[in-house]
PDB file of N, CA and C in Angstrom:
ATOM      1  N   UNK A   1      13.203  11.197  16.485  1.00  0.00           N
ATOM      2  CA  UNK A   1      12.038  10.689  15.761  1.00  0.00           C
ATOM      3  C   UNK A   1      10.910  10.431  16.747  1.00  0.00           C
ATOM      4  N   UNK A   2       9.629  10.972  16.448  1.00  0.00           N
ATOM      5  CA  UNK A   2       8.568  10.290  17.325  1.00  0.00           C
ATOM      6  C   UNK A   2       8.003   8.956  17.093  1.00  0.00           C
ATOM      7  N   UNK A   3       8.118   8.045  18.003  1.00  0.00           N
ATOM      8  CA  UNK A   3       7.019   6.966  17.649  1.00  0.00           C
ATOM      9  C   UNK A   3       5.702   7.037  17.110  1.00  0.00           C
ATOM     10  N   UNK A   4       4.998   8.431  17.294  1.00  0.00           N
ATOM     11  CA  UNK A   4       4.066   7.741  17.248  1.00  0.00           C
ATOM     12  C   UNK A   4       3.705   8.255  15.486  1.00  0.00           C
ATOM     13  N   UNK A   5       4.299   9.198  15.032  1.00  0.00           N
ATOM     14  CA  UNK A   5       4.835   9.304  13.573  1.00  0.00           C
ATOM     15  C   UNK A   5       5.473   7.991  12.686  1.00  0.00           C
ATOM     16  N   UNK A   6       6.351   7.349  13.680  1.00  0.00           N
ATOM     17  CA  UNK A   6       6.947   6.228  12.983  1.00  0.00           C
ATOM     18  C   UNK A   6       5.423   4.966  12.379  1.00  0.00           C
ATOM     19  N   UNK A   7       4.702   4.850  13.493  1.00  0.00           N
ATOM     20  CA  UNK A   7       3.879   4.135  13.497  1.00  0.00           C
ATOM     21  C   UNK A   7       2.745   4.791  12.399  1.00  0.00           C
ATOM     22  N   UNK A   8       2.483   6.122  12.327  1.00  0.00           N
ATOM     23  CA  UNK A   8       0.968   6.229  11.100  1.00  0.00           C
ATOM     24  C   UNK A   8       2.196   6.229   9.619  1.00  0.00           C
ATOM     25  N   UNK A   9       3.462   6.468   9.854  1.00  0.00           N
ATOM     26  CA  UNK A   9       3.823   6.460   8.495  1.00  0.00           C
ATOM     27  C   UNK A   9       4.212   4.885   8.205  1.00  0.00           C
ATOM     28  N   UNK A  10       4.203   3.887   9.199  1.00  0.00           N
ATOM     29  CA  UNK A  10       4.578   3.027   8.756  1.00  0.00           C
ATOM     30  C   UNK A  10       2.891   2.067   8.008  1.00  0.00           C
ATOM     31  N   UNK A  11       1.708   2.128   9.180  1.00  0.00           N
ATOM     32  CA  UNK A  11       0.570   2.122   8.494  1.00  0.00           C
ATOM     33  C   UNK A  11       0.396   2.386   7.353  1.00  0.00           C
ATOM     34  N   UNK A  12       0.367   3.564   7.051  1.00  0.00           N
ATOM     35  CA  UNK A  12       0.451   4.332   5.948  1.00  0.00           C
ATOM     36  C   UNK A  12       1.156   3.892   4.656  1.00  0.00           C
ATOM     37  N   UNK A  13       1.826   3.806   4.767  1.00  0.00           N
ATOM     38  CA  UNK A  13       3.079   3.263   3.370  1.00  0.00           C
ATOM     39  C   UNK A  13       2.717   1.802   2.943  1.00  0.00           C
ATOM     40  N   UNK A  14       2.267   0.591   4.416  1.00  0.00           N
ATOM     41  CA  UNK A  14       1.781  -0.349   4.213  1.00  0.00           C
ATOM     42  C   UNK A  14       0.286  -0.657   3.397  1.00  0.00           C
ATOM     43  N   UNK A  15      -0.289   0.543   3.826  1.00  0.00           N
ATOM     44  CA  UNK A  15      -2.081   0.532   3.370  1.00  0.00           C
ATOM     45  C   UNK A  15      -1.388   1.027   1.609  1.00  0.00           C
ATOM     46  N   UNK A  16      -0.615   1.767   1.573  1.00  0.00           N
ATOM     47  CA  UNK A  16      -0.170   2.256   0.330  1.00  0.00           C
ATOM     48  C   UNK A  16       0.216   0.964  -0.800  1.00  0.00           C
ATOM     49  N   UNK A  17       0.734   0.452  -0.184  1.00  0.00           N
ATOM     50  CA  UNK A  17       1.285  -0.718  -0.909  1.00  0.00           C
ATOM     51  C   UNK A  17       0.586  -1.867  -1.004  1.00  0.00           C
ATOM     52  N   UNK A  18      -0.534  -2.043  -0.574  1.00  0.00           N
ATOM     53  CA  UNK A  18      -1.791  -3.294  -0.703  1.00  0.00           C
ATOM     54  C   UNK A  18      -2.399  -2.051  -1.954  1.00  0.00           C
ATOM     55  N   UNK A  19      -2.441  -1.034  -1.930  1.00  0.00           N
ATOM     56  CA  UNK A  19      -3.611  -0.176  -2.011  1.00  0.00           C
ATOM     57  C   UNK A  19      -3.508   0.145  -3.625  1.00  0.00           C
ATOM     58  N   UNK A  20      -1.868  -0.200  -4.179  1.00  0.00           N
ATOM     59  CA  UNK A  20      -1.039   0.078  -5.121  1.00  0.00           C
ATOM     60  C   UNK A  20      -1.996  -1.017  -5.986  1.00  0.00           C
ATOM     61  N   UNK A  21      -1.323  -2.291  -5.376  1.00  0.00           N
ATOM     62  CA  UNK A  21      -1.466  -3.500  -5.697  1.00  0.00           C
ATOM     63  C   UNK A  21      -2.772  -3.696  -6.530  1.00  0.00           C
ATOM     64  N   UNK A  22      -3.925  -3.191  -5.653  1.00  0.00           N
ATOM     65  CA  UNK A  22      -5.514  -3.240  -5.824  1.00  0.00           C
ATOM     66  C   UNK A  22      -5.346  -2.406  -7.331  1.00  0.00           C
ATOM     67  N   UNK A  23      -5.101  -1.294  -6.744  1.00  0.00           N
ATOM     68  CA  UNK A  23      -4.918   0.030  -8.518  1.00  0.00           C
ATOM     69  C   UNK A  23      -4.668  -0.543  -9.886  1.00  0.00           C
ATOM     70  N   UNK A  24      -3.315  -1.331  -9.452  1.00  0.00           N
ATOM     71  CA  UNK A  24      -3.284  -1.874 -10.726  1.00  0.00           C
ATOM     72  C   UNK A  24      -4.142  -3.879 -11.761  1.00  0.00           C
ATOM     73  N   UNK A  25      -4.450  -3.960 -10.376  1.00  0.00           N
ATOM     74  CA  UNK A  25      -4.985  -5.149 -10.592  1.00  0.00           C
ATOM     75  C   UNK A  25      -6.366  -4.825 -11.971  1.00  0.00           C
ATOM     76  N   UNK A  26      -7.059  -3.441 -10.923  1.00  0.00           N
ATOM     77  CA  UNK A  26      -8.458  -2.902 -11.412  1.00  0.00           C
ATOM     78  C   UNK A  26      -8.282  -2.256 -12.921  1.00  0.00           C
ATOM     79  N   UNK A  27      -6.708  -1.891 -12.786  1.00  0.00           N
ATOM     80  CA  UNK A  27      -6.302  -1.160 -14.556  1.00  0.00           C
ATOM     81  C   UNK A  27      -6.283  -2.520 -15.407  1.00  0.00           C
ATOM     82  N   UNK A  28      -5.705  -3.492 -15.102  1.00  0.00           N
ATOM     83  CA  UNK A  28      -5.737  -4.609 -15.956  1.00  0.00           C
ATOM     84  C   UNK A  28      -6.930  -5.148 -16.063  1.00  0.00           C
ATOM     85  N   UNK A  29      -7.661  -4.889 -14.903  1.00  0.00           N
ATOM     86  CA  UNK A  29      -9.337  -5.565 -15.175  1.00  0.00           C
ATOM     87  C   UNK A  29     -10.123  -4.817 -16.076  1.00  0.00           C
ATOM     88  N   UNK A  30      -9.669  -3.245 -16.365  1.00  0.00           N
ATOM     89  CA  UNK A  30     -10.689  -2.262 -16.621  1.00  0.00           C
ATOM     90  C   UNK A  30     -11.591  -1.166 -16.405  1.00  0.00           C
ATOM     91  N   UNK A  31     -11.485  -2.004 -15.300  1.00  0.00           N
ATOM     92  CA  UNK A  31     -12.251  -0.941 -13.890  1.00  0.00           C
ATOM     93  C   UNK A  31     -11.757   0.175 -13.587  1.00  0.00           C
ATOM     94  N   UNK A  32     -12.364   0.916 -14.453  1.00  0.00           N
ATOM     95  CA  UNK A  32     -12.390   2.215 -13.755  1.00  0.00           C
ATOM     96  C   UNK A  32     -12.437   3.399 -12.914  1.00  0.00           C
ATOM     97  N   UNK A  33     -13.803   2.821 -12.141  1.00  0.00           N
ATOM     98  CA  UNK A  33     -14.407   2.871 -11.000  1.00  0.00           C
ATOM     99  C   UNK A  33     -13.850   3.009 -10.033  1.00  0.00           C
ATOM    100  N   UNK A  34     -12.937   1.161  -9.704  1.00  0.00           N
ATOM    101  CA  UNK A  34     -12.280   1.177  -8.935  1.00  0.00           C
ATOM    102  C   UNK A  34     -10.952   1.415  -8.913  1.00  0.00           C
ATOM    103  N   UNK A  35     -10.205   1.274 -10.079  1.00  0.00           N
ATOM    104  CA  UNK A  35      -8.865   2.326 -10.230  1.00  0.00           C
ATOM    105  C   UNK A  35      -8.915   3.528  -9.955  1.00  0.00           C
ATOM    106  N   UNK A  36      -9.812   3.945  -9.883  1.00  0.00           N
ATOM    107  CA  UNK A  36      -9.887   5.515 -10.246  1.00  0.00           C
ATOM    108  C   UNK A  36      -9.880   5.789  -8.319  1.00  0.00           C
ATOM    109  N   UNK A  37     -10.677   4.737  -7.627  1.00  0.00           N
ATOM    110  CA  UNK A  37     -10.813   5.273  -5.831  1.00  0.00           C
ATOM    111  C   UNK A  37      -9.640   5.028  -5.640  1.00  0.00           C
ATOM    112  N   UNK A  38      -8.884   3.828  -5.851  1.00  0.00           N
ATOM    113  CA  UNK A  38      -8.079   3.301  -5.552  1.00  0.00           C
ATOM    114  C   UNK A  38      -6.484   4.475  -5.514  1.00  0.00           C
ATOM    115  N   UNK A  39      -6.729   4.670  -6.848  1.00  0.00           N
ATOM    116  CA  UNK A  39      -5.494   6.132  -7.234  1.00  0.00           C
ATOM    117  C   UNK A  39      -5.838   7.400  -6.401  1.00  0.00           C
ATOM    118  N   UNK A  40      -6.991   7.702  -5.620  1.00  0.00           N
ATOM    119  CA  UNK A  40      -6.715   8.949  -5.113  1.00  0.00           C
ATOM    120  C   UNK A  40      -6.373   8.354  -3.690  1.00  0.00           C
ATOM    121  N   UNK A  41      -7.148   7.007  -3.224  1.00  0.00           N
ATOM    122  CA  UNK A  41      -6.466   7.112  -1.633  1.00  0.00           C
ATOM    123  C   UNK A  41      -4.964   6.950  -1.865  1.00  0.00           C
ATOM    124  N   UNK A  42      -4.459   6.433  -2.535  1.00  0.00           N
ATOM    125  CA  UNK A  42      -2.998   6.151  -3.305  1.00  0.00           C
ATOM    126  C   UNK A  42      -2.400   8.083  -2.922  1.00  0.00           C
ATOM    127  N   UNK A  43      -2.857   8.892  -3.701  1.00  0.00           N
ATOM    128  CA  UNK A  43      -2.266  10.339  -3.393  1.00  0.00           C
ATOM    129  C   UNK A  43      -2.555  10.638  -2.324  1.00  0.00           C
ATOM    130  N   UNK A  44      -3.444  10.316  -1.575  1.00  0.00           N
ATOM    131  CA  UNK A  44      -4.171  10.827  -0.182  1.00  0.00           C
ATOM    132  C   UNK A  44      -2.825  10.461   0.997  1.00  0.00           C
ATOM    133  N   UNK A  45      -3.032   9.369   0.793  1.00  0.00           N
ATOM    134  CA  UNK A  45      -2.073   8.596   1.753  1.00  0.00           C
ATOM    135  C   UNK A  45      -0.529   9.328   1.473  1.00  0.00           C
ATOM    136  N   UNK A  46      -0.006   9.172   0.215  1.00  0.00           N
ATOM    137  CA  UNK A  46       1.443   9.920  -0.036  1.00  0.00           C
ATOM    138  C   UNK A  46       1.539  11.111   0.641  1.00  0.00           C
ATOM    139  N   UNK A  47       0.500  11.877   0.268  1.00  0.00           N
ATOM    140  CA  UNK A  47       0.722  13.424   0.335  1.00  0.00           C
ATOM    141  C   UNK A  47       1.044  13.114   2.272  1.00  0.00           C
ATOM    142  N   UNK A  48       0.360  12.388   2.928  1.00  0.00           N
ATOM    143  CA  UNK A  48       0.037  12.528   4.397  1.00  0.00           C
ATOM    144  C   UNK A  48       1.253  12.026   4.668  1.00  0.00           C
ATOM    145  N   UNK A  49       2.487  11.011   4.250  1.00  0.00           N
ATOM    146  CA  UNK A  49       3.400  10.801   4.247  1.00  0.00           C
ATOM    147  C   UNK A  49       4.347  11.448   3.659  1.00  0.00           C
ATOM    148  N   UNK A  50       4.405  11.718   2.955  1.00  0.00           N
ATOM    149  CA  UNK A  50       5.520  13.392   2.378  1.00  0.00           C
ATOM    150  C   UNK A  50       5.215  14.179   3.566  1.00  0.00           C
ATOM    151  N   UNK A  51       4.205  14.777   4.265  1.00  0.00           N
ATOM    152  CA  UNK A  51       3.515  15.598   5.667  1.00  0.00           C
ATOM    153  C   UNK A  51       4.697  15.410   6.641  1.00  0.00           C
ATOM    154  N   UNK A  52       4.405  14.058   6.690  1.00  0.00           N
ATOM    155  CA  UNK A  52       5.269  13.176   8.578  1.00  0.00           C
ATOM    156  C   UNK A  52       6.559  13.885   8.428  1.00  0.00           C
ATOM    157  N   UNK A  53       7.634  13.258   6.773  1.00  0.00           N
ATOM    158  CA  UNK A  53       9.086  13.201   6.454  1.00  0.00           C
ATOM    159  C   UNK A  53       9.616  14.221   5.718  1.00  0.00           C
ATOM    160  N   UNK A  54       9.211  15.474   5.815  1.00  0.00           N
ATOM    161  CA  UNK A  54       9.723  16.666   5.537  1.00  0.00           C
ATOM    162  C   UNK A  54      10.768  17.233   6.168  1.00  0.00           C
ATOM    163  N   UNK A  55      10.454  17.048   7.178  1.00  0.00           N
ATOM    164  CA  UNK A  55      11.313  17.844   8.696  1.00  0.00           C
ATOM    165  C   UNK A  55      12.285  16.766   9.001  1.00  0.00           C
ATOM    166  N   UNK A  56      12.044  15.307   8.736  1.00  0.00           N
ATOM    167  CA  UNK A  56      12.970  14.443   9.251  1.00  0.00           C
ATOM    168  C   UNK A  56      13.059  13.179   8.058  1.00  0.00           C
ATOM    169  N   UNK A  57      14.398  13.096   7.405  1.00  0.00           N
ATOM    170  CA  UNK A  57      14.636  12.368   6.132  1.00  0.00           C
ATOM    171  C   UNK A  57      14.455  10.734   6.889  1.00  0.00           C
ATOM    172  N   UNK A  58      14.849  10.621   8.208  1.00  0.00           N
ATOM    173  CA  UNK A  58      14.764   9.211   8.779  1.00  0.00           C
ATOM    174  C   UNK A  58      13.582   8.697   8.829  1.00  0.00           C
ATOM    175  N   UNK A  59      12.346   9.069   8.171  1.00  0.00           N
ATOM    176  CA  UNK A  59      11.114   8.667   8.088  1.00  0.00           C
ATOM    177  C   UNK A  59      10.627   7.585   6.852  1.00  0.00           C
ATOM    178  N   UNK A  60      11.852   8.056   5.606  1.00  0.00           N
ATOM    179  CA  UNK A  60      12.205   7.615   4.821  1.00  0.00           C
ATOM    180  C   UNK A  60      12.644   5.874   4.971  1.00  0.00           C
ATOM    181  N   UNK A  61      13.324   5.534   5.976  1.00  0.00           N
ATOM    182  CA  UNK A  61      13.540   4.092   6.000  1.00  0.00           C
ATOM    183  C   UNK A  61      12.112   3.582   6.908  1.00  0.00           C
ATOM    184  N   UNK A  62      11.682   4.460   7.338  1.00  0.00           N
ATOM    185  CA  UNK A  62       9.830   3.592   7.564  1.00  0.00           C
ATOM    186  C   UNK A  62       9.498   3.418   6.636  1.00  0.00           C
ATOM    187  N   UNK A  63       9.447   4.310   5.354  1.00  0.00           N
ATOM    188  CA  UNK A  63       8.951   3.927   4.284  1.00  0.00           C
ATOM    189  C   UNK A  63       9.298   3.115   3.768  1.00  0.00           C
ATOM    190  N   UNK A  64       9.918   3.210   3.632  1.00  0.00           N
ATOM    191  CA  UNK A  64      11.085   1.558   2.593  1.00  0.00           C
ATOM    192  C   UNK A  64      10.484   0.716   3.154  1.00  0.00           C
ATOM    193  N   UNK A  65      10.488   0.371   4.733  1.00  0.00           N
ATOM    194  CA  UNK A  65      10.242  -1.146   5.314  1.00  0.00           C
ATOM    195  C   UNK A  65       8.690  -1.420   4.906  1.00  0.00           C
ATOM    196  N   UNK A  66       7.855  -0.331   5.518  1.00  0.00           N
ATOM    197  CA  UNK A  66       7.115  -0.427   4.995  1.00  0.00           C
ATOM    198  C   UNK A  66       6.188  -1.111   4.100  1.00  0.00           C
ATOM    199  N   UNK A  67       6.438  -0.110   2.923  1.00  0.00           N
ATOM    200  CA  UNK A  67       6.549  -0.502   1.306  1.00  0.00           C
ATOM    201  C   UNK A  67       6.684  -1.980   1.475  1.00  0.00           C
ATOM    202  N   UNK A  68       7.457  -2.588   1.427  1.00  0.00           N
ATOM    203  CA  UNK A  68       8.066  -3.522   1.261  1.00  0.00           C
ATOM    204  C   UNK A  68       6.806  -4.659   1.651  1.00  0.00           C
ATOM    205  N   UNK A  69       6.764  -4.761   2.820  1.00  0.00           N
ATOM    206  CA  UNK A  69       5.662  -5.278   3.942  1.00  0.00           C
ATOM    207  C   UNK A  69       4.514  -5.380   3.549  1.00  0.00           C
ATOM    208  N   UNK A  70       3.894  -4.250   2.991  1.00  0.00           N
ATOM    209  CA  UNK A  70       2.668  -3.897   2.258  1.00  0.00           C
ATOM    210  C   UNK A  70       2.572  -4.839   1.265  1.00  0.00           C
ATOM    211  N   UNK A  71       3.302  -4.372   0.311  1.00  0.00           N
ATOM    212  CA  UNK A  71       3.102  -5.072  -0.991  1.00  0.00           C
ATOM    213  C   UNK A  71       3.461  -6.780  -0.345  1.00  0.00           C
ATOM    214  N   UNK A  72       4.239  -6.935  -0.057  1.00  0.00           N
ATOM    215  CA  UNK A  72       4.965  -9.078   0.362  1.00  0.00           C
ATOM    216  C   UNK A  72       3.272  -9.038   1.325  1.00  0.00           C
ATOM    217  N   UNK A  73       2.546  -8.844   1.394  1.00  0.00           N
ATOM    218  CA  UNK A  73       1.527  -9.353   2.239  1.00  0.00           C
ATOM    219  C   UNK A  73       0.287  -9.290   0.941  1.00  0.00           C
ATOM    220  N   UNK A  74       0.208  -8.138   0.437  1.00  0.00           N
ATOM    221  CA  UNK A  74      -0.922  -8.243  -0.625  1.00  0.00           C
ATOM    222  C   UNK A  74      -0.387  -9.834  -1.958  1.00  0.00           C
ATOM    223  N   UNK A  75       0.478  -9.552  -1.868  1.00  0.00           N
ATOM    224  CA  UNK A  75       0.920 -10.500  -3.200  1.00  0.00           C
ATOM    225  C   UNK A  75       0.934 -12.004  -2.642  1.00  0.00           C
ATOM    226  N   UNK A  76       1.202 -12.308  -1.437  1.00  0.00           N
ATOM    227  CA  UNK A  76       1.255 -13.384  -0.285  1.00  0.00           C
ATOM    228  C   UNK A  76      -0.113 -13.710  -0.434  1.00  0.00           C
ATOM    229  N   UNK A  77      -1.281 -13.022  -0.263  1.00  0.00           N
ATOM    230  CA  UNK A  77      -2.603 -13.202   0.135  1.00  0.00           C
ATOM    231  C   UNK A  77      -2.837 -13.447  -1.059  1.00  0.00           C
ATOM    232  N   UNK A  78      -2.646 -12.638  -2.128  1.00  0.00           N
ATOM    233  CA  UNK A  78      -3.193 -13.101  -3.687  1.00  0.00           C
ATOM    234  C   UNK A  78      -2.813 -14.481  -4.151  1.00  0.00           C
ATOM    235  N   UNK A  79      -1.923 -14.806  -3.725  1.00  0.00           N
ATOM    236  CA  UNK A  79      -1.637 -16.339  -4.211  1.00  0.00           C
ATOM    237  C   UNK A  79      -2.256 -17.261  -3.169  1.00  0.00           C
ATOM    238  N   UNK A  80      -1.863 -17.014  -1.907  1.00  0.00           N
ATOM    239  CA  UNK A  80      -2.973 -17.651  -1.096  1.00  0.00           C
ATOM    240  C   UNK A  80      -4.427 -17.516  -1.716  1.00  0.00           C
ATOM    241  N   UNK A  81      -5.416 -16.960  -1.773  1.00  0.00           N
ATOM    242  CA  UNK A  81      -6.863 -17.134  -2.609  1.00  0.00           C
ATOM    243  C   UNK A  81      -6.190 -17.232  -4.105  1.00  0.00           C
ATOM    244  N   UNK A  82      -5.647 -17.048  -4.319  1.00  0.00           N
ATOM    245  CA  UNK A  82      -5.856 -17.788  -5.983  1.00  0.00           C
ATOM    246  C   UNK A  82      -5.420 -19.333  -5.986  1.00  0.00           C
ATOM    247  N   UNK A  83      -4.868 -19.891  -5.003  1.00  0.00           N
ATOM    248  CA  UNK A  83      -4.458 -21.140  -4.815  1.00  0.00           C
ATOM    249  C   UNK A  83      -5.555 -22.317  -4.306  1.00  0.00           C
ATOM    250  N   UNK A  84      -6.904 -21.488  -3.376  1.00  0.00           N
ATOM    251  CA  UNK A  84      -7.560 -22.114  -2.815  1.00  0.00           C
ATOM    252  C   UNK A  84      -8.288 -21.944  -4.358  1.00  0.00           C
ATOM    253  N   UNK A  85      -8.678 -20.924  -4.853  1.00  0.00           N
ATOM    254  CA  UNK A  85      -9.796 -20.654  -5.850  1.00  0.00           C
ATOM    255  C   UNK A  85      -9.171 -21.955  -6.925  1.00  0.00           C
ATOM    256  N   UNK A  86      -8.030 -22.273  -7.145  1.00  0.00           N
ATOM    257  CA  UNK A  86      -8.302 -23.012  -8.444  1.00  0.00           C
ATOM    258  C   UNK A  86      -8.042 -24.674  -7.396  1.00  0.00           C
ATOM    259  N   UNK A  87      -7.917 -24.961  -6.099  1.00  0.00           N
ATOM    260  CA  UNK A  87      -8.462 -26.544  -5.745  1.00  0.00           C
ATOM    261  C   UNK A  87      -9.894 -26.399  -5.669  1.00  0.00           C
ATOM    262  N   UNK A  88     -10.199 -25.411  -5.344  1.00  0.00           N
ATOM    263  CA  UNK A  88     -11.821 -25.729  -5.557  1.00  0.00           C
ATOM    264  C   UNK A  88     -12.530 -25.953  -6.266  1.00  0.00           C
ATOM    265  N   UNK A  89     -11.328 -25.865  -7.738  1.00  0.00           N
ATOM    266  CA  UNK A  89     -12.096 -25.937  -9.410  1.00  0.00           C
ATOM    267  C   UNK A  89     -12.133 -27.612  -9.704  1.00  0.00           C
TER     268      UNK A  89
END
């Protein structure tokens, strides 16, 4: 495995998984606009990660950790500001 593959797919999967998060927030808001940017860097990013883990299936548990990481930090931060937003009410 190369490091330095390990490292843009692990970026990658992470930006994926905040990036998810945002997508669907903007579908429940309505937003179009921004669902709509949101869903292609969403394919942009996959496709460039399907790219890395073709040749090597062990790229696959970057992803997982990843994933994982991504999203527990976006959802972490969302309750963090939604926690300050309603003492400030």
């Amino acid at each position: 495995m190369n490091i330095l593959i390990v490292l843009i797919v692990f970026i990658l999967i992470a930006l994926s998984s905040v990036v998810w998060a945002i997508y669907i927030k903007n579908i429940a808001e309505g937003n179009p606009m921004k669902a709509g940017i949101a869903d292609a860097v969403l394919h942009f990013t996959a496709g460039l990660v399907v790219l890395a883990y073709v040749d090597d299936w062990r790229y696959l548990i970057v992803v997982i950790i990843a994933s994982f990481i991504g999203t527990y930090y976006k959802v972490k931060h969302d309750v963090k500001v939604t926690k300050v937003a309603r003492w400030k009410l």
